[in-house]
Protein backbone atom coordinates (compact mmCIF):
# COMPACT_ATOMS: atom_id res chain seq x y z
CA UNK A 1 85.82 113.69 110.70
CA UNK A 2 86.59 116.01 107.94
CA UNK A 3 85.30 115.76 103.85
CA UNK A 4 88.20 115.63 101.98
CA UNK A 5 88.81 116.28 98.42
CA UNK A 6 91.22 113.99 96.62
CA UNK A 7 92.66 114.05 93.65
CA UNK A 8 96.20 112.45 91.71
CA UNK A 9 96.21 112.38 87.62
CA UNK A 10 92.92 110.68 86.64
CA UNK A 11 91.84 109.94 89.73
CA UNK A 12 89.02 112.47 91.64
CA UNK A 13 87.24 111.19 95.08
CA UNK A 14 85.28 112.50 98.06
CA UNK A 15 86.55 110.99 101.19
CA UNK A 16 85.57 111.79 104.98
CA UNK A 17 88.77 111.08 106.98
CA UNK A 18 90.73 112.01 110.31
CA UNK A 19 93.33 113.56 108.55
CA UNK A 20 94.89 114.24 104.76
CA UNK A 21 97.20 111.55 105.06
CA UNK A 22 94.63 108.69 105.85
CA UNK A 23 92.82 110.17 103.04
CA UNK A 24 95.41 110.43 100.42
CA UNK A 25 96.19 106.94 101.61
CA UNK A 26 92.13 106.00 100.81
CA UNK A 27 93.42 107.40 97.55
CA UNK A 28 95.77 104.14 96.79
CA UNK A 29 93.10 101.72 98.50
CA UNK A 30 90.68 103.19 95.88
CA UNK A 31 93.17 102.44 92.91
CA UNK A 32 93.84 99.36 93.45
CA UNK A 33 90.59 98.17 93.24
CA UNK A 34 88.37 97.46 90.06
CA UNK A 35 86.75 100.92 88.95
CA UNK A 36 82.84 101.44 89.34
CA UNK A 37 80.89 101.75 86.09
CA UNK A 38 80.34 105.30 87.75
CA UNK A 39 83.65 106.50 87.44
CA UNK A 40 85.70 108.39 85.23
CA UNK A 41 88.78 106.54 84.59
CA UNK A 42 91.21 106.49 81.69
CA UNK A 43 90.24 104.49 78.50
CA UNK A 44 91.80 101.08 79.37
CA UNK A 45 89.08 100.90 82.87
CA UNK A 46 92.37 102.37 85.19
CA UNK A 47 93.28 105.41 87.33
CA UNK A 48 96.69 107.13 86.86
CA UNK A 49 97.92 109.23 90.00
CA UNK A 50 100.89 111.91 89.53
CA UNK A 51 103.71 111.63 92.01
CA UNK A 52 101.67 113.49 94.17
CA UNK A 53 98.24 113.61 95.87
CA UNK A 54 96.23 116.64 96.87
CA UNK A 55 94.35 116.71 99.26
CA UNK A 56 91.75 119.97 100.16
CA UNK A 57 89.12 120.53 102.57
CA UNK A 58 87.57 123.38 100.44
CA UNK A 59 87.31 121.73 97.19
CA UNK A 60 89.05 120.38 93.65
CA UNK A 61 91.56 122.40 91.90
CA UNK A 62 92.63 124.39 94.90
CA UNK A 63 96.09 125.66 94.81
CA UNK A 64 96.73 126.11 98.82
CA UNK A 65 95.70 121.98 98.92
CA UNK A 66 98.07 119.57 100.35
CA UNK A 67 100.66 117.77 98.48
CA UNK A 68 101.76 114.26 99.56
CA UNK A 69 103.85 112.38 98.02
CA UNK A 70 102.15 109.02 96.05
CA UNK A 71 104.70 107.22 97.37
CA UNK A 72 104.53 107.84 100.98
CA UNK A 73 100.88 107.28 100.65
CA UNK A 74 101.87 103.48 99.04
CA UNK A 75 103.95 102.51 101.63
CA UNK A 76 101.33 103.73 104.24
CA UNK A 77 98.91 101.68 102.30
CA UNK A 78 101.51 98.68 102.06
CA UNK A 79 102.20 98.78 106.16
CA UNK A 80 98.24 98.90 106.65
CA UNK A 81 97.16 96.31 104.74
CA UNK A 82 100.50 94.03 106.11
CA UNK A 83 99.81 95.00 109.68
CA UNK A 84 95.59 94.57 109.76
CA UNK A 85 95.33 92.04 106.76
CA UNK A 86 93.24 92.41 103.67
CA UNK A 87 90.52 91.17 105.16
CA UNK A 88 90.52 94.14 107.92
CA UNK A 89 91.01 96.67 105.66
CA UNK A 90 87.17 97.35 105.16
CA UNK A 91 87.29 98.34 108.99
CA UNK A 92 90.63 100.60 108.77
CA UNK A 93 89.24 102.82 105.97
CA UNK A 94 87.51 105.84 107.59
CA UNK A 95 83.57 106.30 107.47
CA UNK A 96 82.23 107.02 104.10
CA UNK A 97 85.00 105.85 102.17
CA UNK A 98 83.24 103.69 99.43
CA UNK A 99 84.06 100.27 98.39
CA UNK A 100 83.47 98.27 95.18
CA UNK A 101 80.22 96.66 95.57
């Protein structure tokens, strides 16, 4: 597993992840739940991603880093959460993503 370096608008996470994809799609899992005291979100307590995600092995900011698009990652996240069930998705998300405690 790789550390990956996400970020979309106002959102900014540290994932470890097969791939950029599954992590831009930990991205959208992240979102959509209630933000930690410990984050940095927008005044009104929620994240706003840009059309796109990237996604960087090397760090924030980085202009070579991965674009994909917010809402390929969303459907991903839709199928993934139809086909294991809410309930599974704890399992599906790679080692070290973080949940809401």
């Amino acid at each position: 597993m790789a550390k990956f370096y996400v970020e979309s608008g106002s959102f900014r996470g540290i994932v470890d992840s097969d791939n950029a994809e599954t992590a831009a799609v930990w991205v959208i899992h992240r979102v959509m739940q209630p933000p930690r005291s410990q984050e940095q979100s927008d005044a009104d307590g929620l994240f706003r991603l840009q059309d796109d995600i990237r996604v960087s092995e090397r760090g924030f900011g980085r202009s070579k880093a991965k674009r994909i698009e917010t809402r390929d990652a969303f459907s991903n996240w839709v199928r993934t959460k139809i086909s294991n069930g809410q309930s599974r998705m704890r399992t599906w998300l790679p080692p070290g993503a973080s949940h809401p405690a």
